[in-house]
N, C-alpha and C. Protein backbone atom coordinates (compact mmCIF):
# COMPACT_ATOMS: atom_id res chain seq x y z
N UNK A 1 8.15 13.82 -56.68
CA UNK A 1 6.93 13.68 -55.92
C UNK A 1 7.24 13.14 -54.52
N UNK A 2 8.12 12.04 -54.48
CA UNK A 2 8.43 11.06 -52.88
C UNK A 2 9.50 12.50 -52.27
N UNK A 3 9.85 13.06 -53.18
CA UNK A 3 10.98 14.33 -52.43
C UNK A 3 10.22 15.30 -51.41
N UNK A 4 9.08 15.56 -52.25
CA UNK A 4 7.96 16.57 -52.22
C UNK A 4 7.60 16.46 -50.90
N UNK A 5 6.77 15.01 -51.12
CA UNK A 5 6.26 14.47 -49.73
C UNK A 5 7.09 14.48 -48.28
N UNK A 6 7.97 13.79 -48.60
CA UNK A 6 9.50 13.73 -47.06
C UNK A 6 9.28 15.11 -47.06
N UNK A 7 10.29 16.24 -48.02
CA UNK A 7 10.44 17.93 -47.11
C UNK A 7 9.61 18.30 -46.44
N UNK A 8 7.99 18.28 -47.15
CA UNK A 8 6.25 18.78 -46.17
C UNK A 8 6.72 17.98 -44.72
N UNK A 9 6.83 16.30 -45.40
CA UNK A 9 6.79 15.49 -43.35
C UNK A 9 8.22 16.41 -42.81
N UNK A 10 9.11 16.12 -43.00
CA UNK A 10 10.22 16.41 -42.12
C UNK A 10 10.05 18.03 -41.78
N UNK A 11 9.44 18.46 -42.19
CA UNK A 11 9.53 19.87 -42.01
C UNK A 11 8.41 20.10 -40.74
N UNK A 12 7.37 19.09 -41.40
CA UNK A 12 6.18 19.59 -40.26
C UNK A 12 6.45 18.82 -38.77
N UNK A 13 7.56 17.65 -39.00
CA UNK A 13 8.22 16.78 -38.20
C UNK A 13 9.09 17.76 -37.10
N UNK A 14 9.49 18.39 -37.80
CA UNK A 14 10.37 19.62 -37.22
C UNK A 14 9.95 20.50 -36.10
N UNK A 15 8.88 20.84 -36.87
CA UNK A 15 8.14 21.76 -36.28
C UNK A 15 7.54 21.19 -35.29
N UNK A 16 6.78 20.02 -35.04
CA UNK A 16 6.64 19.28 -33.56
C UNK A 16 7.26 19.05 -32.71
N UNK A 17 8.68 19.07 -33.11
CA UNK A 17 9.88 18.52 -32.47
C UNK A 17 10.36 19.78 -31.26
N UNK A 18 10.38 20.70 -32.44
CA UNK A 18 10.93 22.03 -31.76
C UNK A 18 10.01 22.99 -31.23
N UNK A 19 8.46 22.87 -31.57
CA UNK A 19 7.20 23.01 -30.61
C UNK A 19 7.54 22.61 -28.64
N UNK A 20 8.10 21.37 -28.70
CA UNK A 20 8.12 20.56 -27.85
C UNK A 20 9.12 20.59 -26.85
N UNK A 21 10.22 21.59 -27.57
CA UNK A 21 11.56 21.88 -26.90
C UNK A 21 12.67 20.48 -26.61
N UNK A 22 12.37 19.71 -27.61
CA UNK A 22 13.42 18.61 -27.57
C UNK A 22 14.27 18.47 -28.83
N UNK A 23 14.95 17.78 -29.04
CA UNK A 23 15.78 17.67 -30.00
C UNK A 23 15.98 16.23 -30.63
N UNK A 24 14.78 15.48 -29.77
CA UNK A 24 14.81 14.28 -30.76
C UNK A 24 13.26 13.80 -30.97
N UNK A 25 13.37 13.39 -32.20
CA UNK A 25 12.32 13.59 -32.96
C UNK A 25 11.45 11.77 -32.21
N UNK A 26 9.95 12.43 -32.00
CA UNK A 26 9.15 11.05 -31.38
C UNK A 26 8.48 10.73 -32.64
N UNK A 27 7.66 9.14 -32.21
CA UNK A 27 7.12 8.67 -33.21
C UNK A 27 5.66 9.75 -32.88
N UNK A 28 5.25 10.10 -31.84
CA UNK A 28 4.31 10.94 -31.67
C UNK A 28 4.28 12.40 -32.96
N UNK A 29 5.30 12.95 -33.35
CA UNK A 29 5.44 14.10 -33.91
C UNK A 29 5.76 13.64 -34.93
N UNK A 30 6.15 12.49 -35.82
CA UNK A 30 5.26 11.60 -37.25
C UNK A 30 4.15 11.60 -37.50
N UNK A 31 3.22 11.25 -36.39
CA UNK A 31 2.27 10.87 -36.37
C UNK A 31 1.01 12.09 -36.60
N UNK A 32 1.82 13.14 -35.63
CA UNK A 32 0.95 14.56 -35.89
C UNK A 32 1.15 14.78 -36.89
N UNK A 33 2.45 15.01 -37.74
CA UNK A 33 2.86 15.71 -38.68
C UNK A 33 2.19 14.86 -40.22
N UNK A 34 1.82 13.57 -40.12
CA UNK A 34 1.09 12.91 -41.09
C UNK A 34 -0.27 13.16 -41.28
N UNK A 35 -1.00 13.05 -39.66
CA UNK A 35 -2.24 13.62 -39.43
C UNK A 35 -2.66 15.01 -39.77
N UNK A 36 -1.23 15.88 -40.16
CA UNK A 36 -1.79 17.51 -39.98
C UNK A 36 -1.62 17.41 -41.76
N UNK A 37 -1.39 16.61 -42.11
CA UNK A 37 -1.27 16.60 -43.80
C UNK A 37 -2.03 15.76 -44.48
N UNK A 38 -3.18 15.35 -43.82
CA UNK A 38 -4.36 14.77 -43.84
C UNK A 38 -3.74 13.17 -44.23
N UNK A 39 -3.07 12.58 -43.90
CA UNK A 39 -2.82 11.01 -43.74
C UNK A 39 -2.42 10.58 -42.88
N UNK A 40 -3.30 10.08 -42.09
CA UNK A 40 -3.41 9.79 -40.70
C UNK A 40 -3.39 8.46 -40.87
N UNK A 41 -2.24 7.44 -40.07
CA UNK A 41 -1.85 6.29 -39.78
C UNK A 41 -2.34 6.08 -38.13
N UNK A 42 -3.00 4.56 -38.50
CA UNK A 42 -3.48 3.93 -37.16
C UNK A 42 -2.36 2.57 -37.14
N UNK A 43 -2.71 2.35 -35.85
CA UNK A 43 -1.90 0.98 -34.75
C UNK A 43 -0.87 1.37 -34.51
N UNK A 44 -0.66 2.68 -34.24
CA UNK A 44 0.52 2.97 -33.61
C UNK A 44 0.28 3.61 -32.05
């Protein structure tokens, strides 16, 4: 299940990353990538 979860983030993590044309991953493109998987974290 915790496997499950990380591949969906890192993947959708990915995909912001390389949307963006950079190669290092922001706390911004966590943040989307949590939000686009409907768990959206505040105070950041």
């Amino acid at each position: 299940m915790l496997r499950v979860f990380l591949t969906n983030l890192v993947g959708d993590v990915v995909t912001y990353t390389e949307h963006g044309n950079r190669k290092t991953v922001t706390r911004m493109d966590v943040l989307f990538a949590l939000k686009h998987q409907g768990r959206t974290l505040y105070g950041f």
